[in-house]
PDB file of N, CA and C in Angstrom:
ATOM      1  N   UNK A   1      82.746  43.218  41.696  1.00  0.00           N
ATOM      2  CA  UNK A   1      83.282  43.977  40.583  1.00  0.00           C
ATOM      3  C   UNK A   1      82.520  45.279  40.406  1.00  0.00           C
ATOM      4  N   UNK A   2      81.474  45.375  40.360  1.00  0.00           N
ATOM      5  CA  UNK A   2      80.751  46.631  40.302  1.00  0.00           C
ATOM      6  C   UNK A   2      80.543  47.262  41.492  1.00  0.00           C
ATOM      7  N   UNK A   3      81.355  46.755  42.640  1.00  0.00           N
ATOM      8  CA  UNK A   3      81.072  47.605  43.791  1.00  0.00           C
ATOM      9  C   UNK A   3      82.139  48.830  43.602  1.00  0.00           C
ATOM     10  N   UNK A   4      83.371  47.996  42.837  1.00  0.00           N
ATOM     11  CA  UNK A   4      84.515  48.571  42.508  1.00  0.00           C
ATOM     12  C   UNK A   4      84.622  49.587  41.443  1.00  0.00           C
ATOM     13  N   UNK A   5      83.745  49.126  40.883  1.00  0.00           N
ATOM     14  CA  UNK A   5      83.757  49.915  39.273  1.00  0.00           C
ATOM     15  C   UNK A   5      82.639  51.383  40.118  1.00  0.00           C
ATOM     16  N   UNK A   6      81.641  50.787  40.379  1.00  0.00           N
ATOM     17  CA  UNK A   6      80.842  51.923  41.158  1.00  0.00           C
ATOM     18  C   UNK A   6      82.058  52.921  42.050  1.00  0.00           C
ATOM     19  N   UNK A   7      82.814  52.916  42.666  1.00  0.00           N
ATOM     20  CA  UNK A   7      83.135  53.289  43.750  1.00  0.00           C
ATOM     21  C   UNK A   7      84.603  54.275  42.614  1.00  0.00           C
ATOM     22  N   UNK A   8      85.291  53.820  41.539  1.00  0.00           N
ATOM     23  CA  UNK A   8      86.257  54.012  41.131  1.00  0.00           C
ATOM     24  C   UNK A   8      85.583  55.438  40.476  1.00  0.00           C
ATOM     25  N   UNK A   9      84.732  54.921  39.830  1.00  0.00           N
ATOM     26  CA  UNK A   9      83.800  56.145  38.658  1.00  0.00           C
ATOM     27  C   UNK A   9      83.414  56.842  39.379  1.00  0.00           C
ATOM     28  N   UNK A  10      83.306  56.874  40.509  1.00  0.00           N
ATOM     29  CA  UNK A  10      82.619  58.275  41.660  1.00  0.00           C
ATOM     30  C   UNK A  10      83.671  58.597  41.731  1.00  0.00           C
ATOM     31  N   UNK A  11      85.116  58.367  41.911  1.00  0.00           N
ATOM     32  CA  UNK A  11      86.108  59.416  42.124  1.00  0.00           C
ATOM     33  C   UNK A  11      86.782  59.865  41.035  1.00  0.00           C
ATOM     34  N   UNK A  12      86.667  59.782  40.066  1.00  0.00           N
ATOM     35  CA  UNK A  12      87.193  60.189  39.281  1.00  0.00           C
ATOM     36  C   UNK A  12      86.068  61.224  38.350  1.00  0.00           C
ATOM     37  N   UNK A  13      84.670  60.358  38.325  1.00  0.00           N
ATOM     38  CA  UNK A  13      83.934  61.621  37.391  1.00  0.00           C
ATOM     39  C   UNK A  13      83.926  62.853  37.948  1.00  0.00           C
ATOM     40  N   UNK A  14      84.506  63.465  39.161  1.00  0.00           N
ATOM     41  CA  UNK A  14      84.744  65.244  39.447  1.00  0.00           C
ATOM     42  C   UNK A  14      85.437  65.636  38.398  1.00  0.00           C
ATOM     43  N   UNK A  15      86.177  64.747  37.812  1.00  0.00           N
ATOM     44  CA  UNK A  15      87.428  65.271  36.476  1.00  0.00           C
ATOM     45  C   UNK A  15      86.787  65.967  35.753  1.00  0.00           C
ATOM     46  N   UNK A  16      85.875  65.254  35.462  1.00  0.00           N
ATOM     47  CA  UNK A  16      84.958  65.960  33.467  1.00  0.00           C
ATOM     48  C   UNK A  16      83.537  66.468  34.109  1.00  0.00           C
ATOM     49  N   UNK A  17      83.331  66.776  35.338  1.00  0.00           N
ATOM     50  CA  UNK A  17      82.145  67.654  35.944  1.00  0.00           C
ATOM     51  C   UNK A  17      82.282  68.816  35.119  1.00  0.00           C
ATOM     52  N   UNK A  18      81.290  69.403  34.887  1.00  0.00           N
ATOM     53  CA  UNK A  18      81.017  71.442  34.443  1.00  0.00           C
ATOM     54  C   UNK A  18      82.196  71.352  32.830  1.00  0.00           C
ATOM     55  N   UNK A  19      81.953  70.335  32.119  1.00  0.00           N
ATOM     56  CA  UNK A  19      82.514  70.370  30.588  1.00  0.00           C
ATOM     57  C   UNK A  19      80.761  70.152  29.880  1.00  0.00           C
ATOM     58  N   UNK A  20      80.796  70.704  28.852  1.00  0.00           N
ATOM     59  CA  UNK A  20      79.724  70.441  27.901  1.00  0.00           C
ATOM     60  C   UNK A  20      79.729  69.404  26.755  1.00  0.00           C
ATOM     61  N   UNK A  21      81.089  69.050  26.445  1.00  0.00           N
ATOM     62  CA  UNK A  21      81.228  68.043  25.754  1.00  0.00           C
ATOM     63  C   UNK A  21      82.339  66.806  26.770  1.00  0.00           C
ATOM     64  N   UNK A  22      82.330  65.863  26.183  1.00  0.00           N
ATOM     65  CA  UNK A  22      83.055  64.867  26.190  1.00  0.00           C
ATOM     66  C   UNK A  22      83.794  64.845  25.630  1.00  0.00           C
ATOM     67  N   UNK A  23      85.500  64.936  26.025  1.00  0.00           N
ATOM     68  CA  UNK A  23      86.487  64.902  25.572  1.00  0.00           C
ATOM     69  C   UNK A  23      87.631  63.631  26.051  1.00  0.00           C
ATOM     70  N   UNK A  24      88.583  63.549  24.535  1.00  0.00           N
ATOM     71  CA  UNK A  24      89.513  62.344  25.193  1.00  0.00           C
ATOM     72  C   UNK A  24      90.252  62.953  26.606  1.00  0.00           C
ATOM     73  N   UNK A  25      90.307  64.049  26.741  1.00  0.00           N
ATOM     74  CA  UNK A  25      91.566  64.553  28.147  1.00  0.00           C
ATOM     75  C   UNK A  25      90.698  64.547  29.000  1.00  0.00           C
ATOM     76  N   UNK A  26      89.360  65.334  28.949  1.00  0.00           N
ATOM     77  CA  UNK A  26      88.374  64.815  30.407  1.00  0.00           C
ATOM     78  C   UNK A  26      87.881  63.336  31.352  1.00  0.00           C
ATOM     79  N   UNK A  27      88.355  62.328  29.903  1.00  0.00           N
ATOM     80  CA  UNK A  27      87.569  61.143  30.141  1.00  0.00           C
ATOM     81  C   UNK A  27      88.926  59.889  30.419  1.00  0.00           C
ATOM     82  N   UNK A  28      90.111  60.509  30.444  1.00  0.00           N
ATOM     83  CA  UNK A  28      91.024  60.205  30.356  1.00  0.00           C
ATOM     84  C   UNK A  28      91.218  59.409  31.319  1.00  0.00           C
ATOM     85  N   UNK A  29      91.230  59.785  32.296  1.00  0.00           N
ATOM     86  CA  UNK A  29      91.782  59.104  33.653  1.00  0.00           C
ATOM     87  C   UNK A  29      90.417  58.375  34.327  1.00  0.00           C
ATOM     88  N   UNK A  30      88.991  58.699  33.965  1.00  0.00           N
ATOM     89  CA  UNK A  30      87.945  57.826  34.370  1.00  0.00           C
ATOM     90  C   UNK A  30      87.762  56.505  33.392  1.00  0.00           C
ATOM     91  N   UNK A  31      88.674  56.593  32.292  1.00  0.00           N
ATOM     92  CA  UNK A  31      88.693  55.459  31.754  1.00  0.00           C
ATOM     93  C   UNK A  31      89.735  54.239  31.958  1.00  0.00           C
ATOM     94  N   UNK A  32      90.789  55.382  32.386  1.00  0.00           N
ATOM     95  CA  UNK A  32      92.124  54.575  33.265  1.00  0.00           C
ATOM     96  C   UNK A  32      91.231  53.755  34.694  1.00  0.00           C
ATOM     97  N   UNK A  33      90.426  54.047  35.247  1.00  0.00           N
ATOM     98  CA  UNK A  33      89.770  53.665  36.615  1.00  0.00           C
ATOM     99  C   UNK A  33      88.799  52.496  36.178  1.00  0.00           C
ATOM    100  N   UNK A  34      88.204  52.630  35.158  1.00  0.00           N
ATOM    101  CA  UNK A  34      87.254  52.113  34.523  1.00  0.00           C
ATOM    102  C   UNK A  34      88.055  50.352  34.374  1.00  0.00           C
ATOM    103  N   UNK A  35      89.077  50.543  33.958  1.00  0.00           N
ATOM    104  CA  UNK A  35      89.864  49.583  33.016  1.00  0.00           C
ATOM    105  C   UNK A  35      90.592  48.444  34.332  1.00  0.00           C
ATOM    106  N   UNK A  36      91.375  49.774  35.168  1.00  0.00           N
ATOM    107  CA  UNK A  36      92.031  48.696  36.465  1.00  0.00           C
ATOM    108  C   UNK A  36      91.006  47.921  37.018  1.00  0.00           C
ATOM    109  N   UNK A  37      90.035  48.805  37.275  1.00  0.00           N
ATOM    110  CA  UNK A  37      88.801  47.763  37.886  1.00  0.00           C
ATOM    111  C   UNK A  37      88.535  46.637  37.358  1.00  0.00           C
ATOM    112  N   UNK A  38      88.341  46.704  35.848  1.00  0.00           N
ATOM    113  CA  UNK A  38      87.881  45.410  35.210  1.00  0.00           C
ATOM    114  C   UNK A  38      89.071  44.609  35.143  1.00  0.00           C
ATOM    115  N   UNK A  39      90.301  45.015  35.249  1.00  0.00           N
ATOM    116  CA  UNK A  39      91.362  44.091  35.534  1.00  0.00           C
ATOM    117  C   UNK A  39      91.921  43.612  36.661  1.00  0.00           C
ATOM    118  N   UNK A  40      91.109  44.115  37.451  1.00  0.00           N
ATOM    119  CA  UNK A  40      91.226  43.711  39.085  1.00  0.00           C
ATOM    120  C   UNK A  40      89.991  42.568  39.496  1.00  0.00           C
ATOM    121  N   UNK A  41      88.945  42.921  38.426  1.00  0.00           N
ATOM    122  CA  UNK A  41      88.259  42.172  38.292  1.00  0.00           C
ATOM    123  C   UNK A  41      88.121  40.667  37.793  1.00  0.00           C
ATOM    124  N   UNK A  42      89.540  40.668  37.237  1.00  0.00           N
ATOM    125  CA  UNK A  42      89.745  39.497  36.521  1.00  0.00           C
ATOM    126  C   UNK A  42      89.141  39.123  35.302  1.00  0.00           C
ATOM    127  N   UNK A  43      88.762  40.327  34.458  1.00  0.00           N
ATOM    128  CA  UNK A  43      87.995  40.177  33.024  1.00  0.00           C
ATOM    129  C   UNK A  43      89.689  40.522  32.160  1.00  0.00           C
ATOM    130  N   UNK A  44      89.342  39.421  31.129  1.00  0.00           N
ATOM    131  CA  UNK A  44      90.255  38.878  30.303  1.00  0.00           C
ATOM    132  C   UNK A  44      91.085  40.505  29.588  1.00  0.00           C
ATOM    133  N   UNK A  45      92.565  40.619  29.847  1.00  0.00           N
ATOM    134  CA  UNK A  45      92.872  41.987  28.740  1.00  0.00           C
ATOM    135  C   UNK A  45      92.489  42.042  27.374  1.00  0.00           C
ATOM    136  N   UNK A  46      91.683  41.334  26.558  1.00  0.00           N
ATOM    137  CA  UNK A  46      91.455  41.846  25.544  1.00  0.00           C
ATOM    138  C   UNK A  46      90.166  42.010  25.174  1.00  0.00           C
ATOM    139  N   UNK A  47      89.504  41.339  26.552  1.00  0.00           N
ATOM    140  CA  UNK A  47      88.025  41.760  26.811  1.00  0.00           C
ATOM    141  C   UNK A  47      88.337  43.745  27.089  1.00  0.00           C
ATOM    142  N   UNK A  48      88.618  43.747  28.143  1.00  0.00           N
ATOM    143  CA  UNK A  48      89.092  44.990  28.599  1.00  0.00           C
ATOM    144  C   UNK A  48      89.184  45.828  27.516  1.00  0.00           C
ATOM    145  N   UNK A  49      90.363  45.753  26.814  1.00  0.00           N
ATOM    146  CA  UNK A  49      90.585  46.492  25.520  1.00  0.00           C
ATOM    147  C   UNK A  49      89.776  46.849  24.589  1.00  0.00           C
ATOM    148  N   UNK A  50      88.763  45.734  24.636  1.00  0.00           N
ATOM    149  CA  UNK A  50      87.851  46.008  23.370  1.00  0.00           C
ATOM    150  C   UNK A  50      86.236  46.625  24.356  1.00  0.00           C
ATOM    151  N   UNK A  51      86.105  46.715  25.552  1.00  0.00           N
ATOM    152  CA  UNK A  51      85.702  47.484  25.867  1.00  0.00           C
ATOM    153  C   UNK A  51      85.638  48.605  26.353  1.00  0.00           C
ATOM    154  N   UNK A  52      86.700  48.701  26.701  1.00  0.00           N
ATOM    155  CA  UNK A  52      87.901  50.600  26.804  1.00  0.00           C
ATOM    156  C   UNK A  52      87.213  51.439  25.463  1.00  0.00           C
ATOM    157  N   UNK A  53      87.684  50.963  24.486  1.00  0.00           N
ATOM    158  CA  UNK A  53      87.867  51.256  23.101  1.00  0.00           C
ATOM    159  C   UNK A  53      86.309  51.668  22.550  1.00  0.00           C
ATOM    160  N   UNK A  54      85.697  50.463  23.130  1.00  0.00           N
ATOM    161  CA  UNK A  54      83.771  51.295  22.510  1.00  0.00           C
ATOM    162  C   UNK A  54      83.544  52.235  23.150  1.00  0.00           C
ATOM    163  N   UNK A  55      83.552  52.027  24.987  1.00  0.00           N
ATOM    164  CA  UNK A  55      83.233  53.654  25.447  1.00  0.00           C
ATOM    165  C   UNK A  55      83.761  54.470  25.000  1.00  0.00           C
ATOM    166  N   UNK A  56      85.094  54.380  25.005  1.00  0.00           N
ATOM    167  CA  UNK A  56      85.633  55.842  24.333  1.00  0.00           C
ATOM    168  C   UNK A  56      85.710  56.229  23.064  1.00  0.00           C
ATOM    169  N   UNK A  57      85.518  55.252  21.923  1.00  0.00           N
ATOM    170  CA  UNK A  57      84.262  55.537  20.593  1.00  0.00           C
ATOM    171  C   UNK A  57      83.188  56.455  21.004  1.00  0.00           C
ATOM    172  N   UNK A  58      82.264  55.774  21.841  1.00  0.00           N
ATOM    173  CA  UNK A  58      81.162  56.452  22.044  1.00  0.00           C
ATOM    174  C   UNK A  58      80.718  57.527  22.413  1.00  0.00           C
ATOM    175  N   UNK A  59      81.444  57.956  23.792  1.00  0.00           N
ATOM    176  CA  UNK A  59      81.693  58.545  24.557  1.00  0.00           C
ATOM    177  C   UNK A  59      82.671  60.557  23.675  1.00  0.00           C
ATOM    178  N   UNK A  60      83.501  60.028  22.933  1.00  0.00           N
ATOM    179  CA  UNK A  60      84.237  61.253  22.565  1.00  0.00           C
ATOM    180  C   UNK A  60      83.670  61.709  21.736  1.00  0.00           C
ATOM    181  N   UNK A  61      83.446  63.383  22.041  1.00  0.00           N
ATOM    182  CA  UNK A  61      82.229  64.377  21.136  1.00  0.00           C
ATOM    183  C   UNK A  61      81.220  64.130  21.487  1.00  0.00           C
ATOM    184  N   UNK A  62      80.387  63.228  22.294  1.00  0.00           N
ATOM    185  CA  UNK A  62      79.161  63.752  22.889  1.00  0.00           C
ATOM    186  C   UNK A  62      79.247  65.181  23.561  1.00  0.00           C
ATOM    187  N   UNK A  63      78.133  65.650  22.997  1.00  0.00           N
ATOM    188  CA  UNK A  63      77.040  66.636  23.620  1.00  0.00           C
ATOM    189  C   UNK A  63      76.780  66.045  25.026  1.00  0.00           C
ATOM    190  N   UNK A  64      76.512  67.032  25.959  1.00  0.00           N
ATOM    191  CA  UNK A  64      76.238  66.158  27.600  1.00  0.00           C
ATOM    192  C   UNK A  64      74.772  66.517  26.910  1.00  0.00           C
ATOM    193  N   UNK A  65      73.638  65.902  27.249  1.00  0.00           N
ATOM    194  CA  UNK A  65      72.629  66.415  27.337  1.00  0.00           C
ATOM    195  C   UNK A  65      72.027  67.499  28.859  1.00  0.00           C
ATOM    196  N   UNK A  66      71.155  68.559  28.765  1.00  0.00           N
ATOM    197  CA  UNK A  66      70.835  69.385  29.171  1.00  0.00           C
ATOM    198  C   UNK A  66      70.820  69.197  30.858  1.00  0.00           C
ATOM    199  N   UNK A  67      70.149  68.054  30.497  1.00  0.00           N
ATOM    200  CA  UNK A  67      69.423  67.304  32.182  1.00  0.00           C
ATOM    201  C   UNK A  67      70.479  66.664  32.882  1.00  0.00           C
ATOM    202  N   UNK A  68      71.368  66.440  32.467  1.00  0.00           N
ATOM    203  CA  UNK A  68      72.456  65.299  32.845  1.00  0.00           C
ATOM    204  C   UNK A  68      73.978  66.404  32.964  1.00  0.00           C
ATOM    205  N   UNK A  69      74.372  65.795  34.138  1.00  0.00           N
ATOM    206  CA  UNK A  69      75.940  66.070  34.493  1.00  0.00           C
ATOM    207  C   UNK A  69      76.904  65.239  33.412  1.00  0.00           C
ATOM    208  N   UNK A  70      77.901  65.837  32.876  1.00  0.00           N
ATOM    209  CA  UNK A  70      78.974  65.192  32.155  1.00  0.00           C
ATOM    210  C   UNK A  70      79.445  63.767  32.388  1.00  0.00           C
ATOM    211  N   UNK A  71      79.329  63.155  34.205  1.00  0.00           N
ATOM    212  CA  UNK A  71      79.817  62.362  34.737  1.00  0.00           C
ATOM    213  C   UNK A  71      78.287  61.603  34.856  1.00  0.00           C
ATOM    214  N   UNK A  72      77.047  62.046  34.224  1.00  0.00           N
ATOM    215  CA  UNK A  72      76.279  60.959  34.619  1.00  0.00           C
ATOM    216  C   UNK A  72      75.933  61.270  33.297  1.00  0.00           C
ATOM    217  N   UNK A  73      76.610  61.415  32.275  1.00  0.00           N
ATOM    218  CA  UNK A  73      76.513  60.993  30.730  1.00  0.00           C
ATOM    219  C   UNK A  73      77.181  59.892  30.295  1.00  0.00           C
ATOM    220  N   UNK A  74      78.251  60.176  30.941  1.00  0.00           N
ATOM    221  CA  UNK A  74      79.612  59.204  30.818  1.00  0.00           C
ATOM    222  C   UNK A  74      79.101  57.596  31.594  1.00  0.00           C
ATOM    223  N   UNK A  75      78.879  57.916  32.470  1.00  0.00           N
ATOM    224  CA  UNK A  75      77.982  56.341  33.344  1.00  0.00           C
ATOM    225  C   UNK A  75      77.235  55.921  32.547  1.00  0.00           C
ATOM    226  N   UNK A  76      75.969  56.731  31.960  1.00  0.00           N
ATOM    227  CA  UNK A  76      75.418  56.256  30.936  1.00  0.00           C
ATOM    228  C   UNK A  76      75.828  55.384  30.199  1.00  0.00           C
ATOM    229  N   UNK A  77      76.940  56.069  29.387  1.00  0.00           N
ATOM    230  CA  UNK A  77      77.722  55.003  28.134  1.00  0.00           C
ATOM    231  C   UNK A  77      78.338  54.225  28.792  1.00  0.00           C
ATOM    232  N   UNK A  78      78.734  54.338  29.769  1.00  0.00           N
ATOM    233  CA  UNK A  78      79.650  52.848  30.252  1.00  0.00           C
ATOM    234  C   UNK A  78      78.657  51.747  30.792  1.00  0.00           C
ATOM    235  N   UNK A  79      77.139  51.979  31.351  1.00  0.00           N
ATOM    236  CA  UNK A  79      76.343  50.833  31.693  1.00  0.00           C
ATOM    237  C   UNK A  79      75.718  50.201  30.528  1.00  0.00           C
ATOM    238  N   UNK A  80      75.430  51.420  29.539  1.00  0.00           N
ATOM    239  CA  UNK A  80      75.153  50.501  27.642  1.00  0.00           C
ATOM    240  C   UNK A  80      76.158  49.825  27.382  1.00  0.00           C
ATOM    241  N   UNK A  81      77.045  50.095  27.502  1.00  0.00           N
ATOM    242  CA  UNK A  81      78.513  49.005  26.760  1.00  0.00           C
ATOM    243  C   UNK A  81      78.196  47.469  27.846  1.00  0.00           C
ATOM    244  N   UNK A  82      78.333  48.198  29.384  1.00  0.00           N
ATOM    245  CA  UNK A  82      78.152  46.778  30.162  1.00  0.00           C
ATOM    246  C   UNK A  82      77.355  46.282  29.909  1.00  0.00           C
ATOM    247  N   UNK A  83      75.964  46.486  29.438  1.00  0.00           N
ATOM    248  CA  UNK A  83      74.648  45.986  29.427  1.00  0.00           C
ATOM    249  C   UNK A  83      75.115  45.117  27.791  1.00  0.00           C
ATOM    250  N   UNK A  84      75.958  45.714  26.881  1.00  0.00           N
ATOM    251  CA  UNK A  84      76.177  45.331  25.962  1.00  0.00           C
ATOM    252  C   UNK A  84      77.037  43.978  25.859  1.00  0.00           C
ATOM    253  N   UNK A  85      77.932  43.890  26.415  1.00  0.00           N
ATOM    254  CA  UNK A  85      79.050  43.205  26.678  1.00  0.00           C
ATOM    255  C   UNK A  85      78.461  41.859  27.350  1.00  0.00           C
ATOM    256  N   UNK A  86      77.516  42.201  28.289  1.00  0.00           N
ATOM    257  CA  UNK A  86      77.010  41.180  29.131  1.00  0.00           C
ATOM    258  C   UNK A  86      75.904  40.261  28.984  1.00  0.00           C
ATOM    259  N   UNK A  87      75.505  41.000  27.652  1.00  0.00           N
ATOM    260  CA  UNK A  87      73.705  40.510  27.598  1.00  0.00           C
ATOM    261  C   UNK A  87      72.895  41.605  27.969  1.00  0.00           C
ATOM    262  N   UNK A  88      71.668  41.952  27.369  1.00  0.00           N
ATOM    263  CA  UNK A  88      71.158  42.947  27.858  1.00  0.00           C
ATOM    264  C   UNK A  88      69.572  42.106  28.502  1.00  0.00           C
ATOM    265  N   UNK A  89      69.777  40.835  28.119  1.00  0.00           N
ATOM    266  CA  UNK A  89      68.667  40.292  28.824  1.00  0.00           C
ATOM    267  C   UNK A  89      68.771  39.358  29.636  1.00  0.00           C
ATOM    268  N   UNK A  90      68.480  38.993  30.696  1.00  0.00           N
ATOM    269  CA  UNK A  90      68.699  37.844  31.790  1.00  0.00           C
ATOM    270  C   UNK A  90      68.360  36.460  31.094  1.00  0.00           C
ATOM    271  N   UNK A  91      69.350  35.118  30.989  1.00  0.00           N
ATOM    272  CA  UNK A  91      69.010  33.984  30.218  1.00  0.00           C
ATOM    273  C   UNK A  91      68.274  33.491  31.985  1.00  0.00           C
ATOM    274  N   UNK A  92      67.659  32.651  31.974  1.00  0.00           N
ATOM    275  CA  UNK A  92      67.337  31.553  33.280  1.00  0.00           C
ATOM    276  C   UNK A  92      67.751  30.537  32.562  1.00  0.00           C
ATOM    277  N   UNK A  93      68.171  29.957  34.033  1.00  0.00           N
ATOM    278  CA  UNK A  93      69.248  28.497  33.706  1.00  0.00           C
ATOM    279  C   UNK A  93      67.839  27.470  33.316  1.00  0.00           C
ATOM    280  N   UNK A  94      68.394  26.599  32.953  1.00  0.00           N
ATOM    281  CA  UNK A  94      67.241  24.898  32.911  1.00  0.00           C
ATOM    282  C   UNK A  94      67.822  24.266  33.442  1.00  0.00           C
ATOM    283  N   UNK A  95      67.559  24.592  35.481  1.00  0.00           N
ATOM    284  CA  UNK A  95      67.693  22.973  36.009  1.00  0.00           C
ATOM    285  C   UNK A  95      66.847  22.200  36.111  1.00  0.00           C
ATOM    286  N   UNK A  96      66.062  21.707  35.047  1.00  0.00           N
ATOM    287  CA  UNK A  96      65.301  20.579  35.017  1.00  0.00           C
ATOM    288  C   UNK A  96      65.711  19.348  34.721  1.00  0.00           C
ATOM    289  N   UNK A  97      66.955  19.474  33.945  1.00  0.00           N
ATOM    290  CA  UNK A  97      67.330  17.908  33.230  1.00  0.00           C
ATOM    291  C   UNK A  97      67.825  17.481  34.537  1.00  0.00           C
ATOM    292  N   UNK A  98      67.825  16.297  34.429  1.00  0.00           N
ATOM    293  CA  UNK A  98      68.122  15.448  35.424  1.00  0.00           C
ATOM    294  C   UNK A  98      69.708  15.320  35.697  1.00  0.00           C
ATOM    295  N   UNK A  99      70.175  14.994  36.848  1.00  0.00           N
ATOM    296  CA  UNK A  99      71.736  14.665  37.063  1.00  0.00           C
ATOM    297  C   UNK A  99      72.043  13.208  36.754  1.00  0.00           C
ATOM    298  N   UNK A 100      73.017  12.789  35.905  1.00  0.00           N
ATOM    299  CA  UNK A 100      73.165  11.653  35.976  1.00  0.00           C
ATOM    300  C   UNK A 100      74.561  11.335  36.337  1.00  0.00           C
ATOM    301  N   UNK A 101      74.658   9.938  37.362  1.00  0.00           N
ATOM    302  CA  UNK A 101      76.013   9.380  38.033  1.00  0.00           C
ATOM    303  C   UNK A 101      76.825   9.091  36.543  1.00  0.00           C
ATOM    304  N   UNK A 102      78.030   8.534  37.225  1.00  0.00           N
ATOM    305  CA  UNK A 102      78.632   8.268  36.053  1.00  0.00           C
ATOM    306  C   UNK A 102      78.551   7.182  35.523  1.00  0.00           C
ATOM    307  N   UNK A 103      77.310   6.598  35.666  1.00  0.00           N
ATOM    308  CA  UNK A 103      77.051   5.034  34.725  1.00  0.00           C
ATOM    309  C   UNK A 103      76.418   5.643  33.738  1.00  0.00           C
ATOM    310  N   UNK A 104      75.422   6.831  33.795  1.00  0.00           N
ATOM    311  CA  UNK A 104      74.800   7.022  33.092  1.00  0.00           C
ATOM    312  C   UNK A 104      73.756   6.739  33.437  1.00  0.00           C
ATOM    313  N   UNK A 105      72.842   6.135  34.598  1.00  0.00           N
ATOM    314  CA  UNK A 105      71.806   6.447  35.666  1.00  0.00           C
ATOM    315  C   UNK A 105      71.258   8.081  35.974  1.00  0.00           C
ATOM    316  N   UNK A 106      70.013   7.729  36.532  1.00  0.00           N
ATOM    317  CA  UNK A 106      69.956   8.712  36.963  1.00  0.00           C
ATOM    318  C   UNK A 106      70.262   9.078  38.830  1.00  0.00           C
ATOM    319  N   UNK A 107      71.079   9.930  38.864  1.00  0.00           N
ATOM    320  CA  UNK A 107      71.497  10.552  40.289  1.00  0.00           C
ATOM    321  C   UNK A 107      70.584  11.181  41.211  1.00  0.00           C
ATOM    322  N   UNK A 108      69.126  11.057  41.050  1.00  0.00           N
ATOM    323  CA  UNK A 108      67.992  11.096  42.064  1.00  0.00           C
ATOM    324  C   UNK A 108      67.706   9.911  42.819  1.00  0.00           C
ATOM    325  N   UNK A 109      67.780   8.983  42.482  1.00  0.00           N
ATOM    326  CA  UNK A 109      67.619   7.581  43.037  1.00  0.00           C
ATOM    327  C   UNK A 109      66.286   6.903  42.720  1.00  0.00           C
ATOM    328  N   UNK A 110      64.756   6.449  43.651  1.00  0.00           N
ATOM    329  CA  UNK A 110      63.944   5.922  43.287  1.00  0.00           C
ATOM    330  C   UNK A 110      64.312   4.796  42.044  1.00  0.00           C
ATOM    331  N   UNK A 111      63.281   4.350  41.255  1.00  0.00           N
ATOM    332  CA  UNK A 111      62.931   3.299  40.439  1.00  0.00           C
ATOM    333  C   UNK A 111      64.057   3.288  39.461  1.00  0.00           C
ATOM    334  N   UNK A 112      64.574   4.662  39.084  1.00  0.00           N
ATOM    335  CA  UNK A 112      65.680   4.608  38.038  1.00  0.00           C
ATOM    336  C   UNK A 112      66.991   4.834  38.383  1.00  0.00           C
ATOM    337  N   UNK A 113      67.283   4.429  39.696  1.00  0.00           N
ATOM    338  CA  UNK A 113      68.658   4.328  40.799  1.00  0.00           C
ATOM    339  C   UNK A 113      68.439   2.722  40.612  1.00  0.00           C
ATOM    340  N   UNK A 114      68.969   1.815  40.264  1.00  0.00           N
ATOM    341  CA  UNK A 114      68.827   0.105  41.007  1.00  0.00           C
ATOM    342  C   UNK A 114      70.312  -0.064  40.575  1.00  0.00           C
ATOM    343  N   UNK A 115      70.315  -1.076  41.239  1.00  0.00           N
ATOM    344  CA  UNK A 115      71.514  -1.893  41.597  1.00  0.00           C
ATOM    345  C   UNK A 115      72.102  -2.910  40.412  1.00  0.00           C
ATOM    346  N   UNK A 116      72.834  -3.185  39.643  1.00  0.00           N
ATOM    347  CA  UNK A 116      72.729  -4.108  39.138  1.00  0.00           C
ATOM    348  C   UNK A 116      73.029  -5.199  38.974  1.00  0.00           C
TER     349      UNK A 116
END
């Protein structure tokens, strides 16, 4: 999915290159790219929708800042929303609990595997 989303947003941010602000008509069609991806991606349409809708909250009437290209302002706000959307912190799983068969045993075997 993000090879896609990566690859979609490179062709389209030439659109809103050399603008100083962020506008709905510049950001227009990188948000159209933005969106198929995540629906090619198989993320739910109203996931989609409601993340269309924050970038381009966010995103319309920014100032580009000085240092930054229009199209690597715009990436910006779209990896905060992803970072948003997704968790912005990594959970680690707990495979420690044990597997149990369907008696309700445990599915490692040894002393607490027996026969009955």
């Amino acid at each position: 999915m993000f090879e896609n989303l990566s690859d979609r947003l490179a062709k389209t941010l030439r659109n809103i290159s050399g603008r100083g602000r962020l506008t709905e008509d510049n950001i227009k069609d990188t948000l159209r790219e933005v969106r198929m991806a995540l629906l090619e991606a198989d993320v739910a349409l109203p996931v989609v929708r409601d993340f269309i809708n924050k970038v381009k909250e966010r995103a319309i009437g920014v100032e580009v800042n000085k240092s930054l290209t229009p199209g690597q302002e715009f990436v910006k706000i779209v990896q905060a929303e992803l970072e948003a959307a997704m968790g912005e912190a990594n959970e680690s799983l707990n495979l420690a609990t044990p597997c149990r068969d369907f008696t309700g045993r445990s599915a490692r075997g040894g002393e607490n595997h027996q026969r009955g």
